[in-house]
N, C-alpha and C. Protein backbone atom coordinates (compact mmCIF):
# COMPACT_ATOMS: atom_id res chain seq x y z
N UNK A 1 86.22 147.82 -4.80
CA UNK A 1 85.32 147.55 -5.91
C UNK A 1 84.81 148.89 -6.46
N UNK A 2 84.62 148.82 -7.63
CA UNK A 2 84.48 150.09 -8.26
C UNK A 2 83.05 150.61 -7.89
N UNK A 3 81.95 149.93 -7.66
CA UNK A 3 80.59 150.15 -7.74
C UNK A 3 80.16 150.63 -6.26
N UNK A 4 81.14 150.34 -5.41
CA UNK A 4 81.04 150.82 -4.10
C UNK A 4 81.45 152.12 -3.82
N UNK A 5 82.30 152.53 -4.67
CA UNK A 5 83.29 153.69 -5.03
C UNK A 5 82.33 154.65 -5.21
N UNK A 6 81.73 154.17 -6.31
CA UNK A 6 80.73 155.05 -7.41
C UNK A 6 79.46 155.45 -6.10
N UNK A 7 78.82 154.31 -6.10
CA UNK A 7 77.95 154.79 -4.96
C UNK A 7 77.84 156.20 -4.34
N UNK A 8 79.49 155.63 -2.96
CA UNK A 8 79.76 156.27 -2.06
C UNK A 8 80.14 157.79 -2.74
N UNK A 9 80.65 157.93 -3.76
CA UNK A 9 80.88 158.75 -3.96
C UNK A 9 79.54 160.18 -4.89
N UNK A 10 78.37 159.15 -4.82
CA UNK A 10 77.12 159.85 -5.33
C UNK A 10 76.36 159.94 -4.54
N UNK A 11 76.31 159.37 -3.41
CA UNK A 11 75.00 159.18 -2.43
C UNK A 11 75.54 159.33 -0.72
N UNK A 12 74.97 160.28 -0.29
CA UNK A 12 75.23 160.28 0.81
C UNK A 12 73.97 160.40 2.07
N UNK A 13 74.10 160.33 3.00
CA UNK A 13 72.87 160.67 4.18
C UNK A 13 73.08 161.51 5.04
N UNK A 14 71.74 161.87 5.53
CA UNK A 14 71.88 163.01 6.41
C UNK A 14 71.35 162.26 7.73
N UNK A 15 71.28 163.21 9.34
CA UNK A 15 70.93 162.63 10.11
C UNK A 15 69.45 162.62 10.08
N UNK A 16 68.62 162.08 9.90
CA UNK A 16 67.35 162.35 10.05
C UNK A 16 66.66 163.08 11.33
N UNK A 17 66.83 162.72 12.65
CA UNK A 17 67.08 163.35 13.69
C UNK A 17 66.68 164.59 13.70
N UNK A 18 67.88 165.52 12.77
CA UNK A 18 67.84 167.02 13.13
C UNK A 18 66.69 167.52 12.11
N UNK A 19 65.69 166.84 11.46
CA UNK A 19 64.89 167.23 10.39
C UNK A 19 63.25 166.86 11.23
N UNK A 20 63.62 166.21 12.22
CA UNK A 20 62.10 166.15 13.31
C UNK A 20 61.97 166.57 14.10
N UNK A 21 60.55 167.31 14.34
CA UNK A 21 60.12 168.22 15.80
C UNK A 21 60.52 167.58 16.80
N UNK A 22 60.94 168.58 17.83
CA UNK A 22 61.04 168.26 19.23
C UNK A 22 59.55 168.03 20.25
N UNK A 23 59.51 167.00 20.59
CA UNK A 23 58.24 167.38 21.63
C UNK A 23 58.82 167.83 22.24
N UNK A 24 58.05 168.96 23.21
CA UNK A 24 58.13 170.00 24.18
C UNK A 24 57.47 168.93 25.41
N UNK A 25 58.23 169.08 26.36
CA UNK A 25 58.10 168.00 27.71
C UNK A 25 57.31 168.80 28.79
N UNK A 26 55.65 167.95 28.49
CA UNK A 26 54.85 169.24 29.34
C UNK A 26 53.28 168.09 30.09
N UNK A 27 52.69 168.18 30.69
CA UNK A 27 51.62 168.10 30.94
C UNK A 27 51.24 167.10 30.37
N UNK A 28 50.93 167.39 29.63
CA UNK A 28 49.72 166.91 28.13
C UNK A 28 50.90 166.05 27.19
N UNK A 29 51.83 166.05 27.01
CA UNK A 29 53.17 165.35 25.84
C UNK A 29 52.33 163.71 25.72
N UNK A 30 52.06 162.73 26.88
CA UNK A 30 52.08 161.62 26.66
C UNK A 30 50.60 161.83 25.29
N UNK A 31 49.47 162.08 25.97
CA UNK A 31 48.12 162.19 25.35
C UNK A 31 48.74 162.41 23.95
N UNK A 32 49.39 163.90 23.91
CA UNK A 32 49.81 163.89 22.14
C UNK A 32 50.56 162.49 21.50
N UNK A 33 51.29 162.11 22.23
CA UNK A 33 52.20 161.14 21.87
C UNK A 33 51.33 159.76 21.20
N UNK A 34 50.32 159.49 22.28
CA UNK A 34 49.44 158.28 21.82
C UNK A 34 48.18 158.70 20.82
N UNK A 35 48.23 160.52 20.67
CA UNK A 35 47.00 160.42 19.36
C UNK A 35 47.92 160.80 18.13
N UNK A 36 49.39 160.86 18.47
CA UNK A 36 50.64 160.81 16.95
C UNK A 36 49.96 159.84 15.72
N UNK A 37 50.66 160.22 14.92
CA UNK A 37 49.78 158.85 14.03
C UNK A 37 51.68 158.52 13.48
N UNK A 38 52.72 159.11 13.78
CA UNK A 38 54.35 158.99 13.93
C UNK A 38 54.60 157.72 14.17
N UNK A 39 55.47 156.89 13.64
CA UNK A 39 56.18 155.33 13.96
C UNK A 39 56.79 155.50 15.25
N UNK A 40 56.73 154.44 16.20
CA UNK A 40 57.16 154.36 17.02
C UNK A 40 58.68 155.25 17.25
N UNK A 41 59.80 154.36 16.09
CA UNK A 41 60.84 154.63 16.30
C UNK A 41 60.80 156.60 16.31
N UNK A 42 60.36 157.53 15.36
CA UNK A 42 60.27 158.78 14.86
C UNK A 42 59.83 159.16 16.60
N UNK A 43 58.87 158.39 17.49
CA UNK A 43 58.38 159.26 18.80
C UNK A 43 59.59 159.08 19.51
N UNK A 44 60.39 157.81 19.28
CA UNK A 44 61.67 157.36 20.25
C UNK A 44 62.25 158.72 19.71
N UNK A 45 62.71 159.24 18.98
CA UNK A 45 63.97 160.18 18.57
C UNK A 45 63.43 161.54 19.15
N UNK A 46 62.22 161.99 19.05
CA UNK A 46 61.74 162.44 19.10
C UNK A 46 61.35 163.21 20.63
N UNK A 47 61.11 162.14 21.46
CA UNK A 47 61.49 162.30 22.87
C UNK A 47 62.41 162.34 23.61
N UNK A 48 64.02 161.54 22.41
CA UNK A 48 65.11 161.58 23.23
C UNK A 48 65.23 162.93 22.62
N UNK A 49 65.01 163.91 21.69
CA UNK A 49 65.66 164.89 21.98
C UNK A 49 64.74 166.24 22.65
N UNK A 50 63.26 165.73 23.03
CA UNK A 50 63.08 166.41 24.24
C UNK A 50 63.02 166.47 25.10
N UNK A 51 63.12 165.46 25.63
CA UNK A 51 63.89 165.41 27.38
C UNK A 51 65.29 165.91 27.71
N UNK A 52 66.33 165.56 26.13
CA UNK A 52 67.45 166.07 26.89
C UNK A 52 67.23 167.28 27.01
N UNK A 53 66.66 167.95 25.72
CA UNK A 53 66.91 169.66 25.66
C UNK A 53 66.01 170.04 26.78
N UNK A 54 65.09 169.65 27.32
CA UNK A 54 64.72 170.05 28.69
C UNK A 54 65.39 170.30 29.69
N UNK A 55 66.30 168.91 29.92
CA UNK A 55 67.16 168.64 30.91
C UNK A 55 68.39 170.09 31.14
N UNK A 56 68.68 169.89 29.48
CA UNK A 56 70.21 171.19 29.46
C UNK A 56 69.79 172.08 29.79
N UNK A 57 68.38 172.72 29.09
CA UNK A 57 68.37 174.01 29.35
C UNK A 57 67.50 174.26 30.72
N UNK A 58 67.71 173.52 31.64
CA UNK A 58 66.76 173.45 32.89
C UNK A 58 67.96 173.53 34.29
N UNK A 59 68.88 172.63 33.80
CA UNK A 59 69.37 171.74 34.67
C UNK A 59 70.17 172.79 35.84
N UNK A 60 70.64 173.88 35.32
CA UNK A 60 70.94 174.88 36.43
C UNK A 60 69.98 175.66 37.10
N UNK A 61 68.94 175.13 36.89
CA UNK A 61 67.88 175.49 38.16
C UNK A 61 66.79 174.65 38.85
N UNK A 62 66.39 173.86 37.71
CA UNK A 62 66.07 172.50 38.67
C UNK A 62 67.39 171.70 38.67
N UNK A 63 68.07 171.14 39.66
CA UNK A 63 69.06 170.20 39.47
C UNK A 63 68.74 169.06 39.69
N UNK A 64 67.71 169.03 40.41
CA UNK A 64 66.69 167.76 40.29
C UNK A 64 66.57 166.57 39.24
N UNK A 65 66.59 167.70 38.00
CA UNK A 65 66.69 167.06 36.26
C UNK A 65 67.59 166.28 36.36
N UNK A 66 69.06 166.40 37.06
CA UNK A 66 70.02 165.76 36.51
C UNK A 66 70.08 164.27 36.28
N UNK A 67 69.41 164.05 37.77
CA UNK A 67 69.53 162.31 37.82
C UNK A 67 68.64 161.84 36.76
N UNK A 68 67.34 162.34 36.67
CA UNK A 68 66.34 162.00 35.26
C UNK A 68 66.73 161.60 33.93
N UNK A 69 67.29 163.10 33.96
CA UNK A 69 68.26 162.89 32.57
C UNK A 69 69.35 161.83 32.33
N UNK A 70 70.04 161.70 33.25
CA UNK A 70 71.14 160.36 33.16
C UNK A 70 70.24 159.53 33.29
N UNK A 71 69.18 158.97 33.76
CA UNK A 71 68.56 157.93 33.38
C UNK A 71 67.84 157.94 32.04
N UNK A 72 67.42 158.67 31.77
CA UNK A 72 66.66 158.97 29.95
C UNK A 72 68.08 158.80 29.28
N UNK A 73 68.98 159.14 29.50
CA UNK A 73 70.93 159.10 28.90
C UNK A 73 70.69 156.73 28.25
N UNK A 74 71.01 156.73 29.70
CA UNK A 74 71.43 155.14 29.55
C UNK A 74 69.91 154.66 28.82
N UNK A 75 68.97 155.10 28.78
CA UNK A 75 67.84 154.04 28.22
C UNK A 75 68.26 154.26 26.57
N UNK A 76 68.45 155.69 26.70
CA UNK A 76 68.88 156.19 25.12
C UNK A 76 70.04 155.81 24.62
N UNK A 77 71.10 154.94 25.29
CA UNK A 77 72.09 154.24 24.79
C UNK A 77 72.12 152.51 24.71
N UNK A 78 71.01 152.21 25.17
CA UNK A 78 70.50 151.15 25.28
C UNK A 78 69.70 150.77 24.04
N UNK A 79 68.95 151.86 23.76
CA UNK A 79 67.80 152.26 22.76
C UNK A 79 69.03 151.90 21.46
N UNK A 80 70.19 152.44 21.12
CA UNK A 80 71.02 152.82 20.44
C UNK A 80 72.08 151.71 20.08
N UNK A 81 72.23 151.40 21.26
CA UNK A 81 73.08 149.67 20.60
C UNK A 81 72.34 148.60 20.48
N UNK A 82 70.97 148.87 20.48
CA UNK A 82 69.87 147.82 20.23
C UNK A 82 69.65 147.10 20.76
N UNK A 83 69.83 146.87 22.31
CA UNK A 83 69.90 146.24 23.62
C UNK A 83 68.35 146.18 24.39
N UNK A 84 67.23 147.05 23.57
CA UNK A 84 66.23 147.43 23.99
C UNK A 84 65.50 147.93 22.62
N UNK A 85 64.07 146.99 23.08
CA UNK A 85 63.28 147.01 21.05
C UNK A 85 62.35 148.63 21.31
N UNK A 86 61.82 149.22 20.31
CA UNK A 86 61.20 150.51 20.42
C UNK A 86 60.16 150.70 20.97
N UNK A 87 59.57 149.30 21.32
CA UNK A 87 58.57 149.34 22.33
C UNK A 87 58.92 149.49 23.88
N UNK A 88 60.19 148.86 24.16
CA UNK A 88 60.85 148.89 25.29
C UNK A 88 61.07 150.22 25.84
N UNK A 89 61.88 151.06 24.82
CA UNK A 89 62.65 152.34 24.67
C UNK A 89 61.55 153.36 24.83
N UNK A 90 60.23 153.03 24.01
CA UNK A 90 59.30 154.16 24.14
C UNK A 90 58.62 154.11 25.59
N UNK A 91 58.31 152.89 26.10
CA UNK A 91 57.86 152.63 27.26
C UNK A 91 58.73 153.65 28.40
N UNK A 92 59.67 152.98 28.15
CA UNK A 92 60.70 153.82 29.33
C UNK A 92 60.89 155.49 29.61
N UNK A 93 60.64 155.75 28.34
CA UNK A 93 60.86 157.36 27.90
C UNK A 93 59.51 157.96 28.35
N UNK A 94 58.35 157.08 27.70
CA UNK A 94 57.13 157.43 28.78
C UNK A 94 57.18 158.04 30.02
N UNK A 95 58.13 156.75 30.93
CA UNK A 95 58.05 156.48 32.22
C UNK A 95 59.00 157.94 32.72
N UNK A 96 59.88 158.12 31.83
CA UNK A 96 61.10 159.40 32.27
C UNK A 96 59.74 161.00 32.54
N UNK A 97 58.65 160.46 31.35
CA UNK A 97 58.03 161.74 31.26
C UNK A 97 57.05 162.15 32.45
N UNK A 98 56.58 160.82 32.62
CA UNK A 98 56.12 160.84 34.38
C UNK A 98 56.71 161.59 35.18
N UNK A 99 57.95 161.16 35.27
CA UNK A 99 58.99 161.70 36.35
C UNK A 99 58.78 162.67 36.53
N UNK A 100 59.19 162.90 35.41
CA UNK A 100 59.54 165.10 35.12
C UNK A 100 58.44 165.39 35.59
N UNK A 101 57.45 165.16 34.93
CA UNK A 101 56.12 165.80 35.27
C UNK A 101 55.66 165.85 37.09
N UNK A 102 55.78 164.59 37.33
CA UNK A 102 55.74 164.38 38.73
C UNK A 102 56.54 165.27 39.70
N UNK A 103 57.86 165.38 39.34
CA UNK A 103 58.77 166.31 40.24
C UNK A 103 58.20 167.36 39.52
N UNK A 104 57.56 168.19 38.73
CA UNK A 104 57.64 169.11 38.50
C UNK A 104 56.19 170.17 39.55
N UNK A 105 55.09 169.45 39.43
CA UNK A 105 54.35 169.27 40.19
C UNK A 105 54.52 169.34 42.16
N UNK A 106 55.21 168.07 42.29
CA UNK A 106 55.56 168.13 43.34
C UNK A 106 56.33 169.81 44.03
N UNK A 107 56.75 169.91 43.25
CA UNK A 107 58.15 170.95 43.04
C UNK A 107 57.01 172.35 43.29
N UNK A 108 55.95 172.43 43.05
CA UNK A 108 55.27 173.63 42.70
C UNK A 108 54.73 173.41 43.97
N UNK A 109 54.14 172.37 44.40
CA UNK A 109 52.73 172.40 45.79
C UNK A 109 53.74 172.37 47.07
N UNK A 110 55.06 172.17 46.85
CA UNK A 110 55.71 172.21 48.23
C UNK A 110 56.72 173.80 48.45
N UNK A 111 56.77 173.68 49.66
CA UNK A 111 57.35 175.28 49.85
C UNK A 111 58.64 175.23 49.87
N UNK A 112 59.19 174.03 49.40
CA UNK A 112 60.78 173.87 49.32
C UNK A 112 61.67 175.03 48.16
N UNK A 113 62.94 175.37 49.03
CA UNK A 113 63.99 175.98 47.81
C UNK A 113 64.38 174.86 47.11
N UNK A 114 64.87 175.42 45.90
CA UNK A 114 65.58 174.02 44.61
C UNK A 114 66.92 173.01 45.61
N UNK A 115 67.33 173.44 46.48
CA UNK A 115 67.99 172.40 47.43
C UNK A 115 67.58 171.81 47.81
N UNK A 116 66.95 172.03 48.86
CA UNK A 116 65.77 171.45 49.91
C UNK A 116 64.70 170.27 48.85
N UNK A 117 64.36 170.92 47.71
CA UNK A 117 63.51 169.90 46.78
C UNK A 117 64.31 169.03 45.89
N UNK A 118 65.96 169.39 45.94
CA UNK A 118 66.71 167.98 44.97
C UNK A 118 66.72 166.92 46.40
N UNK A 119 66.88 167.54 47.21
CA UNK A 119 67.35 166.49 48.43
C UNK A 119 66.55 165.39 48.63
N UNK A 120 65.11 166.19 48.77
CA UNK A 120 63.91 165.72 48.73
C UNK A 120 63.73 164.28 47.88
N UNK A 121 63.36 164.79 46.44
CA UNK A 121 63.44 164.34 45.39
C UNK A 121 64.39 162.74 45.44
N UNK A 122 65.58 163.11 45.77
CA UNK A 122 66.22 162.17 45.85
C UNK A 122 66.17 160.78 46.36
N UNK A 123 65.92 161.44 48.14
CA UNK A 123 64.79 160.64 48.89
C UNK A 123 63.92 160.01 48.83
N UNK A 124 63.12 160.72 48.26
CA UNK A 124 61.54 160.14 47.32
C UNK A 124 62.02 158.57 46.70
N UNK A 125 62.78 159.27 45.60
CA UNK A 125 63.29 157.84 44.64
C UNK A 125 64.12 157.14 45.36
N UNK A 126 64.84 157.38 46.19
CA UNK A 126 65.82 156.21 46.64
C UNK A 126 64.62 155.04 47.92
N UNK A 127 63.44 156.10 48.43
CA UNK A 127 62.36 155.13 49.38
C UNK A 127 62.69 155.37 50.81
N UNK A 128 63.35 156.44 50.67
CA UNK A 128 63.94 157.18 52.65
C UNK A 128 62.73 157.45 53.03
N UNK A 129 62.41 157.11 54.23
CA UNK A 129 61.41 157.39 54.72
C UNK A 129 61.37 158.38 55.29
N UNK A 130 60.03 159.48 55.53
CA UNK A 130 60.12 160.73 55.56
C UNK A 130 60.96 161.67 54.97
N UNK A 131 60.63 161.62 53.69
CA UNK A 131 61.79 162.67 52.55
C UNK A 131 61.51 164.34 52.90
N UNK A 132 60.75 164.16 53.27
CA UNK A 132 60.40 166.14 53.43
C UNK A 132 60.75 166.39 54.34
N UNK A 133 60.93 165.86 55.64
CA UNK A 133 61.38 166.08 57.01
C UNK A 133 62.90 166.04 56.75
N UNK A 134 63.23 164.88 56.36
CA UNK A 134 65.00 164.97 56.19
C UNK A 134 65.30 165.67 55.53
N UNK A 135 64.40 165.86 54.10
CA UNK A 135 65.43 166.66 53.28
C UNK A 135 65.62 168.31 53.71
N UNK A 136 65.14 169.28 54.66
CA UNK A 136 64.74 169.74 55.16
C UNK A 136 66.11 169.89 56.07
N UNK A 137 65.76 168.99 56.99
CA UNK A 137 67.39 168.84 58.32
C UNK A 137 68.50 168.52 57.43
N UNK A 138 69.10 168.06 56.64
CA UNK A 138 69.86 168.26 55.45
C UNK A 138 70.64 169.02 54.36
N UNK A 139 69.43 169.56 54.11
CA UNK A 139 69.81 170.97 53.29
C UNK A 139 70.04 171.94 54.66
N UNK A 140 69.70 172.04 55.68
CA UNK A 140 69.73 173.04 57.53
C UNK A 140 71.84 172.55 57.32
N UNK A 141 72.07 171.11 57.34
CA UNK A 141 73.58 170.67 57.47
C UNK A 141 74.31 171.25 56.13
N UNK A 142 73.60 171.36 54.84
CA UNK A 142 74.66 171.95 54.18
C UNK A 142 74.87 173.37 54.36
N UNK A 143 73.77 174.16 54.67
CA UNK A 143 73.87 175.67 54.94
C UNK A 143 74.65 176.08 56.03
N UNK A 144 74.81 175.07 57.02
CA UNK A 144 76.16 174.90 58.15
C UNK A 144 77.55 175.10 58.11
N UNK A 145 77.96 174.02 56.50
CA UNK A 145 79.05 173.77 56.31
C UNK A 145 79.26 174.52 55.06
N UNK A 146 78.81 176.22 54.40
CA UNK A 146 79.12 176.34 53.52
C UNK A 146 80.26 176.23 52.65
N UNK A 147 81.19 175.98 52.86
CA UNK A 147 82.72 176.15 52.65
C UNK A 147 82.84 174.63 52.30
N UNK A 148 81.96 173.33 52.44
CA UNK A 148 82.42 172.15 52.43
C UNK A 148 83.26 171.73 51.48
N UNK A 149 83.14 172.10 50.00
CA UNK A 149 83.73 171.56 48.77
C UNK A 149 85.39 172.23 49.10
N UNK A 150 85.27 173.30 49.72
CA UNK A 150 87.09 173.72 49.68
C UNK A 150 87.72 173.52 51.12
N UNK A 151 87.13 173.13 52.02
CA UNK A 151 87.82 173.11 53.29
C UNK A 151 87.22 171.62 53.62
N UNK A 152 88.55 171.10 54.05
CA UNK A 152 88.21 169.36 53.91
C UNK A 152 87.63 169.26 55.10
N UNK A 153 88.20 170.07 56.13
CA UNK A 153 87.82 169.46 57.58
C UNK A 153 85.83 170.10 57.35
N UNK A 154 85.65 170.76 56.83
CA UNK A 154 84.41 171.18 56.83
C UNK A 154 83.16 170.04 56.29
N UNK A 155 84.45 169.67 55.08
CA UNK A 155 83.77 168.32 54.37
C UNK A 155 83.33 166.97 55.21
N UNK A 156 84.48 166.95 56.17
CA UNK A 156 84.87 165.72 56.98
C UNK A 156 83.49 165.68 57.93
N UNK A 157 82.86 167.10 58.51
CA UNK A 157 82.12 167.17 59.39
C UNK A 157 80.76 167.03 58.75
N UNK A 158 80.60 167.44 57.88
CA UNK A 158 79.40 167.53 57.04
C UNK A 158 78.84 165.84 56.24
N UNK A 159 80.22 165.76 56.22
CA UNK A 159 79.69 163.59 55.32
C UNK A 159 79.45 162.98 56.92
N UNK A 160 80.34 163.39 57.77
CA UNK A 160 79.94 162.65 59.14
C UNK A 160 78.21 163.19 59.87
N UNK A 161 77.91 164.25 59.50
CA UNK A 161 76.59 164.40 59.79
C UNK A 161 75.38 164.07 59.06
N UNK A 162 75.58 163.54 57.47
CA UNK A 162 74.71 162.92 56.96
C UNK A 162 74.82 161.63 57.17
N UNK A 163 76.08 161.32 57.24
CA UNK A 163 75.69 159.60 57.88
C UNK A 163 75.15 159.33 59.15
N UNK A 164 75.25 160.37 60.02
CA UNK A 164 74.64 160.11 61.44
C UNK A 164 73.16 160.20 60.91
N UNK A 165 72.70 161.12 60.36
CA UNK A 165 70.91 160.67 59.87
C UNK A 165 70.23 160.01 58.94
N UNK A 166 71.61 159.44 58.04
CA UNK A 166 70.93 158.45 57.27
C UNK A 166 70.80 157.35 57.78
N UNK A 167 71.95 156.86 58.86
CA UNK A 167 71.77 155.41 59.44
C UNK A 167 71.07 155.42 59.67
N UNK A 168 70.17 155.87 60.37
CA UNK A 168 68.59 155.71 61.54
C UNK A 168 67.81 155.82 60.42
N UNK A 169 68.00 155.95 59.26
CA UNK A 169 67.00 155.68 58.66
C UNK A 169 67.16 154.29 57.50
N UNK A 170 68.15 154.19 57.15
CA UNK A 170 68.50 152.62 56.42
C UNK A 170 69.85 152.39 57.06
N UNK A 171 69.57 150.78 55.94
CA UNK A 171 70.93 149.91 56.18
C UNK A 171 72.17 150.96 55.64
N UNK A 172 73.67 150.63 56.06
CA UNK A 172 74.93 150.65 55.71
C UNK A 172 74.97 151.18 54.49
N UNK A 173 74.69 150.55 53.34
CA UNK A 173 75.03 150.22 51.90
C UNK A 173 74.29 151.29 51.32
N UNK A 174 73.07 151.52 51.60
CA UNK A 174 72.14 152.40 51.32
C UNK A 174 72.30 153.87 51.58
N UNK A 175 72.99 153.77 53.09
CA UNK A 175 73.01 155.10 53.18
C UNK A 175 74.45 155.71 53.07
N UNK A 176 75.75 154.59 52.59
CA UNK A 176 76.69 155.24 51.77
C UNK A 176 76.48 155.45 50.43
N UNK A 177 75.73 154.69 49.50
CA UNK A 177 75.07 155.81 48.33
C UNK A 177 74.25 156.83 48.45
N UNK A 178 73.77 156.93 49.00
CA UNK A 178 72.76 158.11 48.86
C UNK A 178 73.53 159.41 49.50
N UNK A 179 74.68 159.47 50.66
CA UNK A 179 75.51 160.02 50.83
C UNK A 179 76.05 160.26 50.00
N UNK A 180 76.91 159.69 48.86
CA UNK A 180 77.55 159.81 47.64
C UNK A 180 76.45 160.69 47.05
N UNK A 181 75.17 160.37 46.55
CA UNK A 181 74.49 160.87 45.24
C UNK A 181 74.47 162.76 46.14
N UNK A 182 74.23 162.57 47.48
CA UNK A 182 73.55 163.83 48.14
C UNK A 182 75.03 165.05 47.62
N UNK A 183 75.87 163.94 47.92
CA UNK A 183 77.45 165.41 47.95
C UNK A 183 77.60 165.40 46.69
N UNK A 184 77.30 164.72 45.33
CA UNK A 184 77.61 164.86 43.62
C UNK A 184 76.21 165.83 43.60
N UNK A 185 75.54 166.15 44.33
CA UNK A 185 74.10 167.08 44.02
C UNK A 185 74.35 168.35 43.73
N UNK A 186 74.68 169.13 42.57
CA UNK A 186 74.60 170.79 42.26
C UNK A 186 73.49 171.19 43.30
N UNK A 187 74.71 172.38 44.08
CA UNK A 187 74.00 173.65 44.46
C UNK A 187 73.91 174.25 44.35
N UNK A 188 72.61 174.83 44.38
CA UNK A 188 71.87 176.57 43.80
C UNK A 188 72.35 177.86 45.14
């Protein structure tokens, strides 16, 4: 049709996105967020692109971020195929900002290295009981097996020694994921 033609060929859009501030992911972000006088949807965009850019430009030194961020990822693709209304989406993104903030905190009052505190961390959220003690004897087993990622038998000994201390602490199922999430964990 000709008028569609004409249109398309006079009018075009930009992303709106790249034309709004980033909140900076800090302390104080929620308080600003609820005295915004910004539409919901504008704080949704708004937060998804400061959490990620937190996440990227963080993530090789807290690695902690990572799992956060893949969870702020799926709410933000959720957010995106409309599977989740902007009240939902903002709620959640809230909840991501907790996080951060929370591990970040945490992260400062404990005397852990960035290993020792993803391990931790991990713990925390997965509900292992005593996360600072294990994560601790843990990060002691990877500094054992440095070589694990290129020497299999090193690997072999090292997944067999986190399962010997995760069992005693959960069921089966539980402590072959968290085994999984512990060996996909960047080390510093």
């Amino acid at each position: 049709c000709i008028n569609s033609y004409i249109i398309k060929k006079h009018v075009y859009t930009t992303d709106i996105s790249s034309t709004l501030p980033i909140y900076e992911i800090k302390e104080d972000t929620l308080e600003a967020l609820k005295k915004s006088d910004k539409p919901d949807n504008v704080k949704v965009i708004n937060l998804r692109k400061g959490i990620l850019k937190l996440i990227d430009d963080n993530q090789n030194t807290q690695p902690y971020l990572i799992p956060i961020g893949e969870k702020a990822q799926s709410i933000i693709e959720l957010y995106d195929d409309r599977r989740i209304t902007t009240l939902e989406a903002l709620k959640r993104l809230e909840e991501i900002i907790n996080e951060i903030n929370q591990a970040r905190k945490e992260q400062a009052e404990r005397n852990f290295d960035v290993n020792t505190f993803t391990i931790f961390w991990l713990f925390k959220k997965s509900g292992i009981p005593r996360p600072d003690t294990l994560a601790v004897k843990i990060n002691g087993i990877f500094e054992a097996y440095p070589n694990w990622r290129l020497n299999s038998k090193e690997a072999r000994e090292l997944t067999t020694q986190l399962y010997k201390i995760l069992l005693k602490e959960t069921n089966k199922i539980k402590a072959i994921e968290i085994v999984e999430k512990i060996l996909k964990l960047e080390r510093r």
